[in-house]
C-alpha atoms as a PDB file:
ATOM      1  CA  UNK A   1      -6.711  16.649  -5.302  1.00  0.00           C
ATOM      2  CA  UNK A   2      -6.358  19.530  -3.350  1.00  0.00           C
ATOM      3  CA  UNK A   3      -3.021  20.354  -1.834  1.00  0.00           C
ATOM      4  CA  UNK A   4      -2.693  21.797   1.939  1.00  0.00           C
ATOM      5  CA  UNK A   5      -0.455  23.129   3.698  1.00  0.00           C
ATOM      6  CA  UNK A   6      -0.775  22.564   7.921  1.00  0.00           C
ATOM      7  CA  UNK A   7       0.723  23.358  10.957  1.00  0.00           C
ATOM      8  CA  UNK A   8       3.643  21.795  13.001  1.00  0.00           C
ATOM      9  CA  UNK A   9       0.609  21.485  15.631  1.00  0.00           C
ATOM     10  CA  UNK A  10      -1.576  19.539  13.329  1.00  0.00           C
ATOM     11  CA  UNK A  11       1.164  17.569  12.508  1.00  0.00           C
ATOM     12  CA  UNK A  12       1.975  16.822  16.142  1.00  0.00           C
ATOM     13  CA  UNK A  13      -1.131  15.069  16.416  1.00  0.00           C
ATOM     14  CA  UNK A  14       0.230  12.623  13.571  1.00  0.00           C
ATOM     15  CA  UNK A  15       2.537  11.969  15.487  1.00  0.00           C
ATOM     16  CA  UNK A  16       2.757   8.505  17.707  1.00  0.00           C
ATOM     17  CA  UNK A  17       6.120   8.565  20.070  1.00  0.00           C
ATOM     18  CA  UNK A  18       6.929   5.070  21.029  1.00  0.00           C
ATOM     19  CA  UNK A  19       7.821   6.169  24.197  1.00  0.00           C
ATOM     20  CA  UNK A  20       4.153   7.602  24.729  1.00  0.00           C
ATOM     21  CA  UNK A  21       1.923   4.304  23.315  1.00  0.00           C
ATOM     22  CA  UNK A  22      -0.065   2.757  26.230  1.00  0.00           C
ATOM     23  CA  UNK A  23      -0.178  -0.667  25.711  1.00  0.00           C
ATOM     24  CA  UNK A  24      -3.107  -3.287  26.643  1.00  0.00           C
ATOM     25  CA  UNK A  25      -2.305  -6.756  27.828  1.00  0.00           C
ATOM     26  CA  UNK A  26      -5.938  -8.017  27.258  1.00  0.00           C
ATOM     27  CA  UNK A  27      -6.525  -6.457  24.092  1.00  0.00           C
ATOM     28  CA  UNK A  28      -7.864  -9.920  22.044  1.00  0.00           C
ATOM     29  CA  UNK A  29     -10.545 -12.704  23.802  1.00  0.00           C
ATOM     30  CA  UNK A  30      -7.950 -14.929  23.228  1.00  0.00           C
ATOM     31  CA  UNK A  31      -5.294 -13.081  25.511  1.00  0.00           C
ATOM     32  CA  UNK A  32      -6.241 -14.950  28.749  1.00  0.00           C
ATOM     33  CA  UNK A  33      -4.800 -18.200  27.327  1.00  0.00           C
ATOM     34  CA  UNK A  34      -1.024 -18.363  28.281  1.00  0.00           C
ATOM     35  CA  UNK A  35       0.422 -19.089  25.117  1.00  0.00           C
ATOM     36  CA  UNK A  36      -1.247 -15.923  23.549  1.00  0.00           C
ATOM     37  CA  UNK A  37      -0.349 -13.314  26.136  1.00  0.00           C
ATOM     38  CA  UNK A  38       0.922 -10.116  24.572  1.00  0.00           C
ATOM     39  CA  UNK A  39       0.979  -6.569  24.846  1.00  0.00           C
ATOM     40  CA  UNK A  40      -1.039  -4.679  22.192  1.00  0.00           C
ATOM     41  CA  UNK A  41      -0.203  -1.109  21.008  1.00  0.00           C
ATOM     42  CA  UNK A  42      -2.533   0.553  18.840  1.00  0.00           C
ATOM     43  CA  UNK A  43      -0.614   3.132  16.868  1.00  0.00           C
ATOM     44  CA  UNK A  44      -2.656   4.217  14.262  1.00  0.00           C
ATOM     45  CA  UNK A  45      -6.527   3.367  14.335  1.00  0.00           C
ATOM     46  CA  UNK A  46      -8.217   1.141  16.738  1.00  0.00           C
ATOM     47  CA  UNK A  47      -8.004  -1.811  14.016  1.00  0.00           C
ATOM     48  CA  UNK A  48      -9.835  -4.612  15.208  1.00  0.00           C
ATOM     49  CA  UNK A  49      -9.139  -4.294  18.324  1.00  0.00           C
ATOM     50  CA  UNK A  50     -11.547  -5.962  21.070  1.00  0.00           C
ATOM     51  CA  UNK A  51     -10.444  -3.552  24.410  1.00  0.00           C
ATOM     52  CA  UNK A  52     -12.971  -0.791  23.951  1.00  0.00           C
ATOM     53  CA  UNK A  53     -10.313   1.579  26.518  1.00  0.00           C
ATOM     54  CA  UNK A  54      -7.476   0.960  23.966  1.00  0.00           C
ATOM     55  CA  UNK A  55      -7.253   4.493  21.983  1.00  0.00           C
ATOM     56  CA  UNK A  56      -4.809   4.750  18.904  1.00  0.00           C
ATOM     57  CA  UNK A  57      -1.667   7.435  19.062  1.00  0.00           C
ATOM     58  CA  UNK A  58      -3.173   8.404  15.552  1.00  0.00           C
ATOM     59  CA  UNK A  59      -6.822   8.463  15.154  1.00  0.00           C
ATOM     60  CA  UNK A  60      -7.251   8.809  11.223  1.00  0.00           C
ATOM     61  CA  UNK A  61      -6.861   5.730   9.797  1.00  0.00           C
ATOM     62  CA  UNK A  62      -8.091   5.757   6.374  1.00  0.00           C
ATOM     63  CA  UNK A  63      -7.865   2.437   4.514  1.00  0.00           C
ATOM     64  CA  UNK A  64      -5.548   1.131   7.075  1.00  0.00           C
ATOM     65  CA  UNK A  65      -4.596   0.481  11.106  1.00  0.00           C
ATOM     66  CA  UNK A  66      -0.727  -0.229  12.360  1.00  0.00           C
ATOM     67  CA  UNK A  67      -0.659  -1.867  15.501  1.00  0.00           C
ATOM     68  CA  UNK A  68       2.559  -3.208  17.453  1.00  0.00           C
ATOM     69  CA  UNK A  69       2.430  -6.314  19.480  1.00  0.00           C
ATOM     70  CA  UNK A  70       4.706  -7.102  21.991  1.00  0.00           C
ATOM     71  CA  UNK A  71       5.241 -10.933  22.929  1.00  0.00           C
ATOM     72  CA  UNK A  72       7.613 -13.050  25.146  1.00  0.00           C
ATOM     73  CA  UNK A  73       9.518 -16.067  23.714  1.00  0.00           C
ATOM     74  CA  UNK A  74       6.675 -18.681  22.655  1.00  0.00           C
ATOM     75  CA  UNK A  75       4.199 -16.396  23.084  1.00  0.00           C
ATOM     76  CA  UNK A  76       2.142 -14.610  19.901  1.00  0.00           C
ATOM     77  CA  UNK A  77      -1.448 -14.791  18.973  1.00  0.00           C
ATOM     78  CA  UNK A  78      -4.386 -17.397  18.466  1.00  0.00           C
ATOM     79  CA  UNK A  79      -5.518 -18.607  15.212  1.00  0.00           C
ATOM     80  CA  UNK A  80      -7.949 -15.647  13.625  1.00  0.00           C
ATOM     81  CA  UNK A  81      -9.279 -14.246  10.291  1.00  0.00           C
ATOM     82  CA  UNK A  82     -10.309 -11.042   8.734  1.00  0.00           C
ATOM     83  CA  UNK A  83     -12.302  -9.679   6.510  1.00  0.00           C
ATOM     84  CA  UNK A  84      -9.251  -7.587   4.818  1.00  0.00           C
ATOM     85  CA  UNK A  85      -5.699  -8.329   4.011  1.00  0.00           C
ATOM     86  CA  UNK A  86      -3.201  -8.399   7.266  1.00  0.00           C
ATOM     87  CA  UNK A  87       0.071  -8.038   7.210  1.00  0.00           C
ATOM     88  CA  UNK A  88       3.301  -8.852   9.873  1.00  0.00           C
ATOM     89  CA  UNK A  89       6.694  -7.209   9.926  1.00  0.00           C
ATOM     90  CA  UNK A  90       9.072  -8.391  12.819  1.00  0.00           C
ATOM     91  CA  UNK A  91      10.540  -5.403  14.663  1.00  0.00           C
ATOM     92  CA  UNK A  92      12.509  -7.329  17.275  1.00  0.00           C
ATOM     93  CA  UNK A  93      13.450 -10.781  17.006  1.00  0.00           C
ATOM     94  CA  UNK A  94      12.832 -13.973  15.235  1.00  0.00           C
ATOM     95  CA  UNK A  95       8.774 -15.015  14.386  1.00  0.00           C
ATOM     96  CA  UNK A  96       6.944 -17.918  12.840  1.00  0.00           C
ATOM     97  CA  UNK A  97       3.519 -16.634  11.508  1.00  0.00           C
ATOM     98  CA  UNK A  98       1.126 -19.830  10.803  1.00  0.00           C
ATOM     99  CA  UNK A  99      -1.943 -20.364   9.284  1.00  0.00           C
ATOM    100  CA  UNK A 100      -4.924 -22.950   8.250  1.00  0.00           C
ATOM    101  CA  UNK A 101      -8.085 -24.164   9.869  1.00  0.00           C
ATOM    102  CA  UNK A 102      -5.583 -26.098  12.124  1.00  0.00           C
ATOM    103  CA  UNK A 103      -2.643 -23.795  12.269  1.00  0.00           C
ATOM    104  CA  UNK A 104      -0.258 -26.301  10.654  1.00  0.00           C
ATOM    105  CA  UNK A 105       1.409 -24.595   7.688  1.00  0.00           C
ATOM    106  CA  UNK A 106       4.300 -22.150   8.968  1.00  0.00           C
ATOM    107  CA  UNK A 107       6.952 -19.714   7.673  1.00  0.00           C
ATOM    108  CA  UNK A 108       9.609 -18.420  10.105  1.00  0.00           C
ATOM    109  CA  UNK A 109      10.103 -14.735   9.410  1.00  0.00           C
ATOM    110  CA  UNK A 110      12.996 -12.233  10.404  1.00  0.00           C
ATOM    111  CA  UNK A 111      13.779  -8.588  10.596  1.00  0.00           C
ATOM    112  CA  UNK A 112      12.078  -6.538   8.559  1.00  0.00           C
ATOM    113  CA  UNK A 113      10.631  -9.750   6.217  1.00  0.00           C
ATOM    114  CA  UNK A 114       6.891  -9.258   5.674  1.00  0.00           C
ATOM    115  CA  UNK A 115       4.042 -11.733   5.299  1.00  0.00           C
ATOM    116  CA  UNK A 116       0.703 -10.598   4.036  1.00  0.00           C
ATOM    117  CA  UNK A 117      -2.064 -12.901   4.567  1.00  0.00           C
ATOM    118  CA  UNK A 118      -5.007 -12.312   1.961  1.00  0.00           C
ATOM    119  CA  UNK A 119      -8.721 -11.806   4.091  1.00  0.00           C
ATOM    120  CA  UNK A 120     -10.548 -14.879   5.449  1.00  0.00           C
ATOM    121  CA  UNK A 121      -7.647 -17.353   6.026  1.00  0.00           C
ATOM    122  CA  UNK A 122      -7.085 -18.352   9.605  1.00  0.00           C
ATOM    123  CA  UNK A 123      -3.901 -17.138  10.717  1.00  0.00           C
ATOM    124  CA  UNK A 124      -2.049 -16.568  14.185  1.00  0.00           C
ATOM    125  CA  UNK A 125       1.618 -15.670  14.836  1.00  0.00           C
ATOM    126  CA  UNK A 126       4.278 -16.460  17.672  1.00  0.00           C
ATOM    127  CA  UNK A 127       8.023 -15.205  18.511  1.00  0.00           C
ATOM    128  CA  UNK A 128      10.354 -18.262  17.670  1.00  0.00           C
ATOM    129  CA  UNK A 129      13.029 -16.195  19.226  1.00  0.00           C
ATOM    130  CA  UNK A 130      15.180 -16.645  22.479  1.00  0.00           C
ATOM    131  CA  UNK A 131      14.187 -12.844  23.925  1.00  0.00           C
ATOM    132  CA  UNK A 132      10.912 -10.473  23.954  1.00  0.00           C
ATOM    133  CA  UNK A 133       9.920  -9.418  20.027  1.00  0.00           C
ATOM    134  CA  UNK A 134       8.071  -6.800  19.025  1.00  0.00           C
ATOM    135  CA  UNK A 135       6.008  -7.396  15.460  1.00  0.00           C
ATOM    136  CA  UNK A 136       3.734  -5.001  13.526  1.00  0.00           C
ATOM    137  CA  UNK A 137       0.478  -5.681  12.107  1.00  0.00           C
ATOM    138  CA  UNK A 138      -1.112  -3.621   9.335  1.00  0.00           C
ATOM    139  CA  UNK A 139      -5.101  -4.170   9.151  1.00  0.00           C
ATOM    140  CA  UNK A 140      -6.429  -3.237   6.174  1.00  0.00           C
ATOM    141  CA  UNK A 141      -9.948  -1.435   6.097  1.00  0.00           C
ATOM    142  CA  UNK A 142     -13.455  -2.194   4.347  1.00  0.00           C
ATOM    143  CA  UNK A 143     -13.960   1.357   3.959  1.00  0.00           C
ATOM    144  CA  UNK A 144     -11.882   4.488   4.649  1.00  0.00           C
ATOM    145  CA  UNK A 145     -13.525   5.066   7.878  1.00  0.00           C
ATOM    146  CA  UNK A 146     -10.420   3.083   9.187  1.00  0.00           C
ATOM    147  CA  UNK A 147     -12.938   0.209   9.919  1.00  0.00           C
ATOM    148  CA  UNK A 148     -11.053  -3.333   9.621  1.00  0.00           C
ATOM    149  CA  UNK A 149     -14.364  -4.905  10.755  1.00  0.00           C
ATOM    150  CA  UNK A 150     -14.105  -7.850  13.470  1.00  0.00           C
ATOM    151  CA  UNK A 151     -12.019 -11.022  13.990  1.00  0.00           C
ATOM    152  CA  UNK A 152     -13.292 -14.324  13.358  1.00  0.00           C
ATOM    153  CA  UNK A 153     -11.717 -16.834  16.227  1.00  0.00           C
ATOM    154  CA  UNK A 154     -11.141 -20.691  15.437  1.00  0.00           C
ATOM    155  CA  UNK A 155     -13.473 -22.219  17.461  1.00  0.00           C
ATOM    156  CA  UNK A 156     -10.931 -24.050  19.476  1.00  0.00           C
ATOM    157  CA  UNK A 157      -9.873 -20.068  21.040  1.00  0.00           C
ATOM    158  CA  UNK A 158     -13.294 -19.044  21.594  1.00  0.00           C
ATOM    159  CA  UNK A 159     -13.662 -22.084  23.251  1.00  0.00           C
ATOM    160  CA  UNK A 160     -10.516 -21.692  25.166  1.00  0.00           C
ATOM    161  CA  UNK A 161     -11.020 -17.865  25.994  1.00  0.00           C
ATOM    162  CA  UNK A 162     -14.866 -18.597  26.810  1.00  0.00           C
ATOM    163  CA  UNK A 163     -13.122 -21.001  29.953  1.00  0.00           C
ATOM    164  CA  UNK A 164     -11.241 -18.067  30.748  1.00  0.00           C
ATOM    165  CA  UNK A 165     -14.081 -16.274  31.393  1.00  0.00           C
ATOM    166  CA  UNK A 166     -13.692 -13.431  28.531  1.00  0.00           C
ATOM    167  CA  UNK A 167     -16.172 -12.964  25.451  1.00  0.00           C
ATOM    168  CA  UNK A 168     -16.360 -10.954  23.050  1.00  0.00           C
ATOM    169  CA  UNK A 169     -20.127  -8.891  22.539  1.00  0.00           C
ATOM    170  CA  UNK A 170     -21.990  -8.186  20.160  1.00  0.00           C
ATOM    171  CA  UNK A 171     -20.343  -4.567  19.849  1.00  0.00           C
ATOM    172  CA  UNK A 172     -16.899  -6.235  19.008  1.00  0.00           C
ATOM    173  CA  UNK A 173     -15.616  -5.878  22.445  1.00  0.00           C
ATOM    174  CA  UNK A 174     -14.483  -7.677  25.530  1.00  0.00           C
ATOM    175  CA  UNK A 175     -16.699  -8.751  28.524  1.00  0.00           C
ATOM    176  CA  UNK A 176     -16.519 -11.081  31.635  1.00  0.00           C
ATOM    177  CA  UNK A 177     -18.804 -13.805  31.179  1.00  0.00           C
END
């Protein structure tokens, strides 16, 4: 390997403030439906991310993405699978994450426990807590272009989202219908 040595300015740019991210409310098809509103913060890499607007804090993302994702009490995301390992951490507050082609097997997590779901199981997650959470996702990558490919809904969201009036296209990202 060869060793480098780079600026504080170069650095800066590896840099994602919290205080800076911009987050995206409709980042997922499945976002429309109540009980899977959220905010979505790409932090490193766009990940699989379906809002084509939502730039990452940290572009390279080689082998990996880290997103945060913001959620109300009861609130969390729709039952979904990738092509490469995914992984939760709660932030802020209590969170179940659940899984299955029905969503009914469940472990509650807290602070700082982490659940890594191996690639194509159906999983989804929601804060079980009393106050706003904040949970990070790592997306693994097929490649290290930072590519975590697409998600593959349950058919019961697409369903749901497509009555909302949001699709996904064939690019990977959102659209009215």
């Amino acid at each position: 390997m060869e060793i480098k040595d780079i600026s504080v300015e170069e650095m800066q740019a590896r840099v994602a403030r919290y205080r800076e991210l911009k987050a995206s409310p409709q980042a997922f098809v499945d976002t429309r439906i109540p009980e899977y509103e959220r905010d979505i913060y790409n932090v490193i890499g766009r990940g699989v991310t379906e809002d084509a607007g939502l730039a990452p804090s940290i572009i390279d993302s080689r082998y990996f993405g880290i997103t945060y994702v913001g959620a109300e009490p009861g609130k969390g995301a729709a039952l979904h699978a990738h092509e490469t390992i995914e992984v939760f951490i709660p932030l802020v507050g209590r969170w179940a994450a659940y899984w299955g082609e029905n969503g009914d097997k469940e472990i509650e997590l807290d602070l700082f426990d982490v659940i890594s779901f191996p690639p194509g199981v159906y999983r989804g997650f929601r804060n079980i807590g009393d106050a706003p959470g904040m949970l990070m996702a790592i997306i693994g990558s097929k490649e290290t272009t930072g590519d975590g490919g697409r998600v593959d809904w349950a058919p019961s969201v697409l369903e749901a989202s497509h009555a909302t009036g949001l699709r996904v296209n064939a690019e990977g990202d959102l659209e009215e219908k």
